[in-house]
C-alpha atoms as a PDB file:
ATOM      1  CA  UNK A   1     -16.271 -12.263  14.334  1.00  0.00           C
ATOM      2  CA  UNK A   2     -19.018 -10.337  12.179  1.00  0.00           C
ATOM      3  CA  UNK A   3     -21.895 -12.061  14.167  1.00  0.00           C
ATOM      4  CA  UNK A   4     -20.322 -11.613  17.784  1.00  0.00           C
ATOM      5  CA  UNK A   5     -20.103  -7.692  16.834  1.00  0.00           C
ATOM      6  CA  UNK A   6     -23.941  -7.615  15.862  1.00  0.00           C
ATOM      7  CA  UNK A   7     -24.482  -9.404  18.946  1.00  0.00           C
ATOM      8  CA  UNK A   8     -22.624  -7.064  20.951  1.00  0.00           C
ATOM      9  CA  UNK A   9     -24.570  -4.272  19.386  1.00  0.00           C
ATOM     10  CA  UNK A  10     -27.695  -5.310  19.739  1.00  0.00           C
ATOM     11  CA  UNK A  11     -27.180  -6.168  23.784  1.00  0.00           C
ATOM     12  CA  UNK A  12     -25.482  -2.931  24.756  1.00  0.00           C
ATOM     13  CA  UNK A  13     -28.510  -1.029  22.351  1.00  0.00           C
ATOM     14  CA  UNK A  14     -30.597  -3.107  24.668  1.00  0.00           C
ATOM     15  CA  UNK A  15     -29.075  -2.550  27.747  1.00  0.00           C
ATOM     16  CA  UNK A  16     -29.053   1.405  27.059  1.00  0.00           C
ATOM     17  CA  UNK A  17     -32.779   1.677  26.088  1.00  0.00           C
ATOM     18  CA  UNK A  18     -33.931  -0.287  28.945  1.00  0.00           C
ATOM     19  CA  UNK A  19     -31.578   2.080  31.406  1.00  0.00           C
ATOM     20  CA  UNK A  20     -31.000   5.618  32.290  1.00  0.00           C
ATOM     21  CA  UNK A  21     -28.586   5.053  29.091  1.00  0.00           C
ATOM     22  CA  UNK A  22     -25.100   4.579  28.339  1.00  0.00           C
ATOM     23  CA  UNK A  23     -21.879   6.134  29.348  1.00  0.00           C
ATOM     24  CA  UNK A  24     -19.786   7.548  27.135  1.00  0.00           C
ATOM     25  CA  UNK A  25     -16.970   5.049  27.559  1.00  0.00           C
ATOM     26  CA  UNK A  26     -19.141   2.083  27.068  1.00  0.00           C
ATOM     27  CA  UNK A  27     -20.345   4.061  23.410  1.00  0.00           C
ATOM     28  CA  UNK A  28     -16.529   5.276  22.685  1.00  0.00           C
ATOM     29  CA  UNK A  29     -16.120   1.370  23.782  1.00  0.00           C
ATOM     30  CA  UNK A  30     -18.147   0.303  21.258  1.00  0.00           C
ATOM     31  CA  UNK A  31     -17.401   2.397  18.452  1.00  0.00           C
ATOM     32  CA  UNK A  32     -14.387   1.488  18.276  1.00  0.00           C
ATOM     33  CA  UNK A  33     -14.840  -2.294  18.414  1.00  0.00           C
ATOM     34  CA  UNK A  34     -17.208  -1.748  15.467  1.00  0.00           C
ATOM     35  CA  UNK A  35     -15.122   0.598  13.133  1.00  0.00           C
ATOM     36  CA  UNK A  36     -11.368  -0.561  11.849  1.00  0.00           C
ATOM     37  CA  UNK A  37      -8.787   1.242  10.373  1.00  0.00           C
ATOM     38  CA  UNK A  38      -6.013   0.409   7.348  1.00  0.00           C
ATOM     39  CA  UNK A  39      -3.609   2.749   6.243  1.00  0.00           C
ATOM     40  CA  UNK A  40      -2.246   3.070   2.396  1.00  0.00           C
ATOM     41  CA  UNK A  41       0.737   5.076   0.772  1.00  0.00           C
ATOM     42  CA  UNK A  42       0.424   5.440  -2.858  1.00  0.00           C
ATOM     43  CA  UNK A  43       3.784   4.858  -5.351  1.00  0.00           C
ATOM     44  CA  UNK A  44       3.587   5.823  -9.212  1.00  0.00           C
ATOM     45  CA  UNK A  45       6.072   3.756 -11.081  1.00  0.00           C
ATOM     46  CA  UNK A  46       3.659   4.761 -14.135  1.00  0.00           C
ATOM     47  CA  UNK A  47       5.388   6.926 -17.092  1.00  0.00           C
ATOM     48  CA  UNK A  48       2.610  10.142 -16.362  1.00  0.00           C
ATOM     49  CA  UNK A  49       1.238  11.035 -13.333  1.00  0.00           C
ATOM     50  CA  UNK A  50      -1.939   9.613 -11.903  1.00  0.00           C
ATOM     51  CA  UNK A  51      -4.654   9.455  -9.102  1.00  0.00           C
ATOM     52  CA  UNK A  52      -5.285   6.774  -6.992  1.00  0.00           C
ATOM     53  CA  UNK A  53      -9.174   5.744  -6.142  1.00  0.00           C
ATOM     54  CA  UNK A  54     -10.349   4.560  -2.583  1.00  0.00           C
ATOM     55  CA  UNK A  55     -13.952   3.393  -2.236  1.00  0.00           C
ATOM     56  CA  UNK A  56     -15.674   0.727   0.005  1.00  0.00           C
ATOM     57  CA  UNK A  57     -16.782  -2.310  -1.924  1.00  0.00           C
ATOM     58  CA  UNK A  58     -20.446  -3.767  -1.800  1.00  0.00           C
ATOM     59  CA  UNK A  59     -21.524  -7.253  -2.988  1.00  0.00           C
ATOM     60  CA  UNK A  60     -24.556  -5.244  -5.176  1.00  0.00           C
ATOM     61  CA  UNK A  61     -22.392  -2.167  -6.498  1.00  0.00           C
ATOM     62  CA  UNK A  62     -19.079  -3.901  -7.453  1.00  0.00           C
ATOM     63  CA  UNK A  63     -16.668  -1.090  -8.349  1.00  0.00           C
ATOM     64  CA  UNK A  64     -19.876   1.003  -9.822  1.00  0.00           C
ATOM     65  CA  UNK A  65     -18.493   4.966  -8.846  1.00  0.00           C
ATOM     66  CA  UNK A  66     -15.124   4.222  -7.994  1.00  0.00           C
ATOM     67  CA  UNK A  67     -13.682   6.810  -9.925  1.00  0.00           C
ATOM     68  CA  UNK A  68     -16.298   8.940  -8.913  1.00  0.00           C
ATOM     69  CA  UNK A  69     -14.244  12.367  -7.754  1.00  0.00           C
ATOM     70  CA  UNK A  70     -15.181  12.207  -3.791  1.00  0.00           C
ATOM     71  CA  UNK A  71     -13.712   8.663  -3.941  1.00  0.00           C
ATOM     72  CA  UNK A  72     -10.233  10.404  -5.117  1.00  0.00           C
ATOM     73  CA  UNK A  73      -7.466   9.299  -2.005  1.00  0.00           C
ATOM     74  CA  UNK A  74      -4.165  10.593  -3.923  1.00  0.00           C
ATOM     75  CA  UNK A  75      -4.456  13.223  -6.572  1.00  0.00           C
ATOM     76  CA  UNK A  76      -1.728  13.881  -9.311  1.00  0.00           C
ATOM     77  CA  UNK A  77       1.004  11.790  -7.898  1.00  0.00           C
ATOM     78  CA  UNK A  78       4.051  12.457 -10.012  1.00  0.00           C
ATOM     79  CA  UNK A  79       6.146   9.909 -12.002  1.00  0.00           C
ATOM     80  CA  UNK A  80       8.280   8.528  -9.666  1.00  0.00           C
ATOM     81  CA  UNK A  81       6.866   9.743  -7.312  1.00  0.00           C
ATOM     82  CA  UNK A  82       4.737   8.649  -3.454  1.00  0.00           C
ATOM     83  CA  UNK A  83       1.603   9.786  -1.421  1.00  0.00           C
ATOM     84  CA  UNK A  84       1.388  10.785   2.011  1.00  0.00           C
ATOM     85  CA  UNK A  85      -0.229   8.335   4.132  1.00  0.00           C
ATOM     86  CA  UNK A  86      -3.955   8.055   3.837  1.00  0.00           C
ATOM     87  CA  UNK A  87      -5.933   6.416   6.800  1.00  0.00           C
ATOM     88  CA  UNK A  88      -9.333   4.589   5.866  1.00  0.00           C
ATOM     89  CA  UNK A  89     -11.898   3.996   8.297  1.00  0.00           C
ATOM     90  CA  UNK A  90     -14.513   1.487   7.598  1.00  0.00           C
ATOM     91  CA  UNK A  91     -17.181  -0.697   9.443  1.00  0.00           C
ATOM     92  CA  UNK A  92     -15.952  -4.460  10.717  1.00  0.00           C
ATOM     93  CA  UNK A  93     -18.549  -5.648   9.073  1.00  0.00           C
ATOM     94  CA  UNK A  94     -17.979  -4.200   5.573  1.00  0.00           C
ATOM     95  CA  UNK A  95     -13.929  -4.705   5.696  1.00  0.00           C
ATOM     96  CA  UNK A  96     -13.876  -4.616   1.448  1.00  0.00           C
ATOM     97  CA  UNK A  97     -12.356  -1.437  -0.722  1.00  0.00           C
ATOM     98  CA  UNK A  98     -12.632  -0.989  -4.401  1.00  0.00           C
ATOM     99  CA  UNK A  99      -8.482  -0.034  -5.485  1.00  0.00           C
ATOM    100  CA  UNK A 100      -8.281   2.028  -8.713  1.00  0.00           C
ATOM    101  CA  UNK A 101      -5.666   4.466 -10.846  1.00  0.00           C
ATOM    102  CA  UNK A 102      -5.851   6.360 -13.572  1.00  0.00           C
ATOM    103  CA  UNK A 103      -4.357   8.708 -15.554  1.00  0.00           C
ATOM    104  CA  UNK A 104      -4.210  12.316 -13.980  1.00  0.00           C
ATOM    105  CA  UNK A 105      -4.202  14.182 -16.957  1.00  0.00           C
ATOM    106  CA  UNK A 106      -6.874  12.349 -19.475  1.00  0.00           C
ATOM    107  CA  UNK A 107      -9.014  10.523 -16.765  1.00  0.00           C
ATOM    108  CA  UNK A 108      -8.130   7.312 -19.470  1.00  0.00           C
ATOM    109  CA  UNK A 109      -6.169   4.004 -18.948  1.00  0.00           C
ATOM    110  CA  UNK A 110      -7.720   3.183 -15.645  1.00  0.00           C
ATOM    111  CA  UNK A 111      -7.014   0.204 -13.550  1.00  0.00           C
ATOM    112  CA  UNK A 112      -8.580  -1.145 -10.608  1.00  0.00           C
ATOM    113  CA  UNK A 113      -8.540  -4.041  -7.806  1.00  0.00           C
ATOM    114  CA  UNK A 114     -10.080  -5.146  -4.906  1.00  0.00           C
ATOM    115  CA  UNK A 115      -9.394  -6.888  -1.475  1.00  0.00           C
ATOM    116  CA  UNK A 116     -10.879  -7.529   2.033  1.00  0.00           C
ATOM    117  CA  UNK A 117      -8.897  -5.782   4.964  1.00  0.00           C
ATOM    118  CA  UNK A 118      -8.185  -6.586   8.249  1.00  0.00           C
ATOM    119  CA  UNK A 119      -7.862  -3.559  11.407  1.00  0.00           C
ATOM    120  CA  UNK A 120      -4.503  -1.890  11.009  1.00  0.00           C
ATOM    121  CA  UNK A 121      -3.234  -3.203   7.569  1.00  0.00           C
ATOM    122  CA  UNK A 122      -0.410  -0.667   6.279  1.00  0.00           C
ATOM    123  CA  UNK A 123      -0.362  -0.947   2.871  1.00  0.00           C
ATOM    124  CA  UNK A 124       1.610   0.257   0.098  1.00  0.00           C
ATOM    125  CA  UNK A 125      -0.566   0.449  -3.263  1.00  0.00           C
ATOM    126  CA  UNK A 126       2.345   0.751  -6.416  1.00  0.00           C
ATOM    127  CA  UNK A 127       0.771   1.349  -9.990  1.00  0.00           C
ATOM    128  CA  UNK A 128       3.285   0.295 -12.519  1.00  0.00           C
ATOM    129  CA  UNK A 129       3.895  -0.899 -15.812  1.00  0.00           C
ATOM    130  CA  UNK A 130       5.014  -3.463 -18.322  1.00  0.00           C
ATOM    131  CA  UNK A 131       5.738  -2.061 -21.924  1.00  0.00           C
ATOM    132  CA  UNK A 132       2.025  -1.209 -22.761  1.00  0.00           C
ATOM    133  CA  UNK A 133       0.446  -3.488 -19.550  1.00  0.00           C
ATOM    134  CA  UNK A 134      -0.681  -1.551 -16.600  1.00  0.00           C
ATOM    135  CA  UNK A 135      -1.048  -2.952 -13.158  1.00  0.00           C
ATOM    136  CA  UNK A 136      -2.081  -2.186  -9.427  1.00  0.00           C
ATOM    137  CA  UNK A 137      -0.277  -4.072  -6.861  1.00  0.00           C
ATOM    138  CA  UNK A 138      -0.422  -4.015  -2.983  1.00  0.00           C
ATOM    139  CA  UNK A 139       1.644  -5.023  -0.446  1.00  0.00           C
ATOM    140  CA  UNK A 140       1.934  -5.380   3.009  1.00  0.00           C
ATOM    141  CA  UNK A 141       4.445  -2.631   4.684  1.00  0.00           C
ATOM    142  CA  UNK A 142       7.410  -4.136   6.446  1.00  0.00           C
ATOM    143  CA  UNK A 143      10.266  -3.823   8.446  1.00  0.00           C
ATOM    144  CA  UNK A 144      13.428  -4.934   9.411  1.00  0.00           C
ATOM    145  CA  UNK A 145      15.332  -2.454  10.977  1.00  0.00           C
ATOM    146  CA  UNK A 146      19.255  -3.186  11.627  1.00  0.00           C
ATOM    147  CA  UNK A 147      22.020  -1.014  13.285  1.00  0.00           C
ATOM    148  CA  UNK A 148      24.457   0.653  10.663  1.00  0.00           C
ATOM    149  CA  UNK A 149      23.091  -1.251   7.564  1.00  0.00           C
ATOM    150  CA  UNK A 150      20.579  -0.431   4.578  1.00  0.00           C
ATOM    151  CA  UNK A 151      17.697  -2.713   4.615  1.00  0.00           C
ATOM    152  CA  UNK A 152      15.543  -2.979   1.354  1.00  0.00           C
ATOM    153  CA  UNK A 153      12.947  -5.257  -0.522  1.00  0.00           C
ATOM    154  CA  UNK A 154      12.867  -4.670  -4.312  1.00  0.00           C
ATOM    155  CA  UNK A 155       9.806  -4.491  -6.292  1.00  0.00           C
ATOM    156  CA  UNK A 156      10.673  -5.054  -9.691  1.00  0.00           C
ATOM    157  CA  UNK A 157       8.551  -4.696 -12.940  1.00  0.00           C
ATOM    158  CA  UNK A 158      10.276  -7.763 -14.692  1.00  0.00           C
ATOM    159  CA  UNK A 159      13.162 -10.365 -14.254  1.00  0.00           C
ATOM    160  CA  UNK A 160      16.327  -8.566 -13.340  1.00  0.00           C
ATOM    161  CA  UNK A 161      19.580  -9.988 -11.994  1.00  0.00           C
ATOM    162  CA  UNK A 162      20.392  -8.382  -8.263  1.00  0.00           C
ATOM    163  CA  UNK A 163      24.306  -8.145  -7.675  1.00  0.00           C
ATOM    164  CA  UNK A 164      25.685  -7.619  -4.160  1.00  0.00           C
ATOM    165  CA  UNK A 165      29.085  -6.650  -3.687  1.00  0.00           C
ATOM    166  CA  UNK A 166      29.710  -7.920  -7.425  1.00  0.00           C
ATOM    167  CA  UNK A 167      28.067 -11.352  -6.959  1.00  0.00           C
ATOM    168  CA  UNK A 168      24.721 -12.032  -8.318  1.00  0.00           C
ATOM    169  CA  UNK A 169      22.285 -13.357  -5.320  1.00  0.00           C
ATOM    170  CA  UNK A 170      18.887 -13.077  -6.920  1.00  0.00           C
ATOM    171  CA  UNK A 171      16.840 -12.621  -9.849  1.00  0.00           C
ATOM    172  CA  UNK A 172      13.619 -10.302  -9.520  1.00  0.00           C
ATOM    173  CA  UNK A 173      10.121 -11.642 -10.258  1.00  0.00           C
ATOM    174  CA  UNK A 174       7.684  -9.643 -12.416  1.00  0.00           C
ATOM    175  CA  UNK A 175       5.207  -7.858 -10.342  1.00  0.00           C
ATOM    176  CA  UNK A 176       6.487  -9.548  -7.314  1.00  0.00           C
ATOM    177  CA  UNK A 177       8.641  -8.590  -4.106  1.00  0.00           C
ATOM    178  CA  UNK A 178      12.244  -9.989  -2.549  1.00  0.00           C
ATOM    179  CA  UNK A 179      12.666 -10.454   0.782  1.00  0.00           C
ATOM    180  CA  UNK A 180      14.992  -7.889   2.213  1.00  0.00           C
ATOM    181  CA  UNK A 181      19.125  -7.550   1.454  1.00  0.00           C
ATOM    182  CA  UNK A 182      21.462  -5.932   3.550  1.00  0.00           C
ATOM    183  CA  UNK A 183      23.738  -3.535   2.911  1.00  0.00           C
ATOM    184  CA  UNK A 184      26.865  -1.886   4.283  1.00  0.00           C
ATOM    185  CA  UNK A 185      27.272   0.812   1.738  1.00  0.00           C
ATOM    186  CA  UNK A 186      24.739   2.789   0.396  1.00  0.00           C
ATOM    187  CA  UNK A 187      26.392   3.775  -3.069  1.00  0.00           C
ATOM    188  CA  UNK A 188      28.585   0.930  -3.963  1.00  0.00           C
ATOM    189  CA  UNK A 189      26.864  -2.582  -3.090  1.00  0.00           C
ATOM    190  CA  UNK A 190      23.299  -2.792  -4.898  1.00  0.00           C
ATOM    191  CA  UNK A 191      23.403  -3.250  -8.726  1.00  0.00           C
ATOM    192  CA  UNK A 192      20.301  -4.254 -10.734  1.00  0.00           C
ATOM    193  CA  UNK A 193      20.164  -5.157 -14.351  1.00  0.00           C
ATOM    194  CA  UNK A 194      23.734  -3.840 -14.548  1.00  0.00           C
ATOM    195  CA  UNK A 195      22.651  -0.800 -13.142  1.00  0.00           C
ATOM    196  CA  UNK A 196      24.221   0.742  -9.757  1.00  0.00           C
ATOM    197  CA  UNK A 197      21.610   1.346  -7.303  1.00  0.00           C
ATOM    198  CA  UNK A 198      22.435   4.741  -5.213  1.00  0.00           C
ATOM    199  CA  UNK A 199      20.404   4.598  -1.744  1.00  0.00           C
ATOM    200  CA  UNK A 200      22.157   7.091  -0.384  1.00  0.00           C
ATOM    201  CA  UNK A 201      19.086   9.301   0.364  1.00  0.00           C
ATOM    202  CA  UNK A 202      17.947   6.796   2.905  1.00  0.00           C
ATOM    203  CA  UNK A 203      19.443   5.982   6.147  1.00  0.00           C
ATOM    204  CA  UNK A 204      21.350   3.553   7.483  1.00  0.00           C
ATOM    205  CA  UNK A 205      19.164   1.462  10.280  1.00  0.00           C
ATOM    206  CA  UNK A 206      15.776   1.991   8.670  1.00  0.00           C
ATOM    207  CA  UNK A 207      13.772  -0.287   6.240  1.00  0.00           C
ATOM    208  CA  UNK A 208      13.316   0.783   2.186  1.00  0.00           C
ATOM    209  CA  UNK A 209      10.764  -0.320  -0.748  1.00  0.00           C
ATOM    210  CA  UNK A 210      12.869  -0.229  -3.766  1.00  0.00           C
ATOM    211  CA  UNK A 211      10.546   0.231  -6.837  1.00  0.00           C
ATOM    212  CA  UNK A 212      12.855  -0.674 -10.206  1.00  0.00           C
ATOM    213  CA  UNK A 213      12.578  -1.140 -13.881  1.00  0.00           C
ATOM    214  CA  UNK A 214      15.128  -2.163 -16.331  1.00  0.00           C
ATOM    215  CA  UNK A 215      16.713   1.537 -16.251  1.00  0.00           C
ATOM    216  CA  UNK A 216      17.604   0.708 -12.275  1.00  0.00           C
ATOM    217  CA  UNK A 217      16.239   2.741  -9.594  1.00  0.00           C
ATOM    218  CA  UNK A 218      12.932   4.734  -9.914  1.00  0.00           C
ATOM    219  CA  UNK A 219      11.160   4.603  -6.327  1.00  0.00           C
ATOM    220  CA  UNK A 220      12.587   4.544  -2.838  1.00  0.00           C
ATOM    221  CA  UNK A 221      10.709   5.040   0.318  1.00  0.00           C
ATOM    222  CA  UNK A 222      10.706   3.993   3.916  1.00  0.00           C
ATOM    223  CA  UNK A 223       8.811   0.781   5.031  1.00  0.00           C
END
């Protein structure tokens, strides 16, 4: 894919130089062919508030700068707390992006990741915590909309057992996601760890991220 958009470059740079030049649909064509787009939404499940780092990733550099200030996405998110969306263009041909957080207050305990994306990832990017272990994790967004129910995945920052309607049907994994349960009551079915979960700021229909730790319920947000 990488070499057929050079090629395509190079013959429609030809093409223009050797004509009266190029329309603008063929360049608006072109531009767009050449530069993707991923989306990210960032959850703290951290015990302060932090930021949340963006930067594309070179071979030579590394993660050199990425907690540079302009490379600052999501300032200050609060504990417990979720960005707004934040879109990220970047060239097809350079499609990887340094991930970091840190502390918002000290500019200490800093974390980072990195990946390779594809055009129109949605991703959710959760910093979270284990006793004294801190961690980045992304997922994919999803959904799984149904009529008159509550639809949610659970992230979960250790093993937990999942109840439904008073029988267990799951155990969390550490640092890991469930597929989705469905509920018919907001405030009475979901308990985790022997916690009651109340999802009753949601709606029924729509698709939820549950973030939880052993306490029960500290994120919710819509896929």
């Amino acid at each position: 894919m990488i070499k057929n958009s050079g090629k395509v470059a190079l013959i429609v740079s030809a093409l223009c130089f050797g004509t009266i030049g190029c329309s603008d649909s063929i360049t608006d064509d072109l531009d767009d062919a050449l530069t993707h787009e991923a989306e990210f939404s960032f959850i703290n499940a951290m015990d302060y508030s932090v930021d949340f780092h963006l930067q594309k990733r070179t071979i030579t550099a590394g993660s050199s700068g990425l907690f540079d200030s302009k490379n600052r996405v999501a300032g200050n998110v609060q504990v417990n707390g979720y960005s707004s969306e934040y879109n990220y263009d970047f060239p097809a041909v350079m499609n990887m992006v340094n991930i970091g957080m840190r502390s918002a207050m000290s500019s200490q305990n800093e974390v980072k990741m990195h990946t390779t994306l594809s055009d129109d990832d949605e991703h959710w990017v959760i910093a979270w915590q284990n006793g004294v272990e801190k961690h980045i994790t992304l997922l994919k967004k999803k959904e799984r909309d149904n009529a008159n129910t509550f639809n949610v995945r659970i992230f979960a920052n250790g093993v937990y057992p999942v109840t439904l309607k008073g029988s267990q049907v799951m155990t969390t994994e550490r640092g890991k996601v469930s597929d989705f349960l469905t509920l018919d009551n907001c405030a009475l079915d979901l308990t985790i760890n022997g916690r009651a979960i109340d999802l009753c700021t949601g709606d029924f229909g729509e698709s939820y991220l549950l973030v939880v730790n052993s306490d029960g319920k500290q994120v919710l947000v819509e896929e």
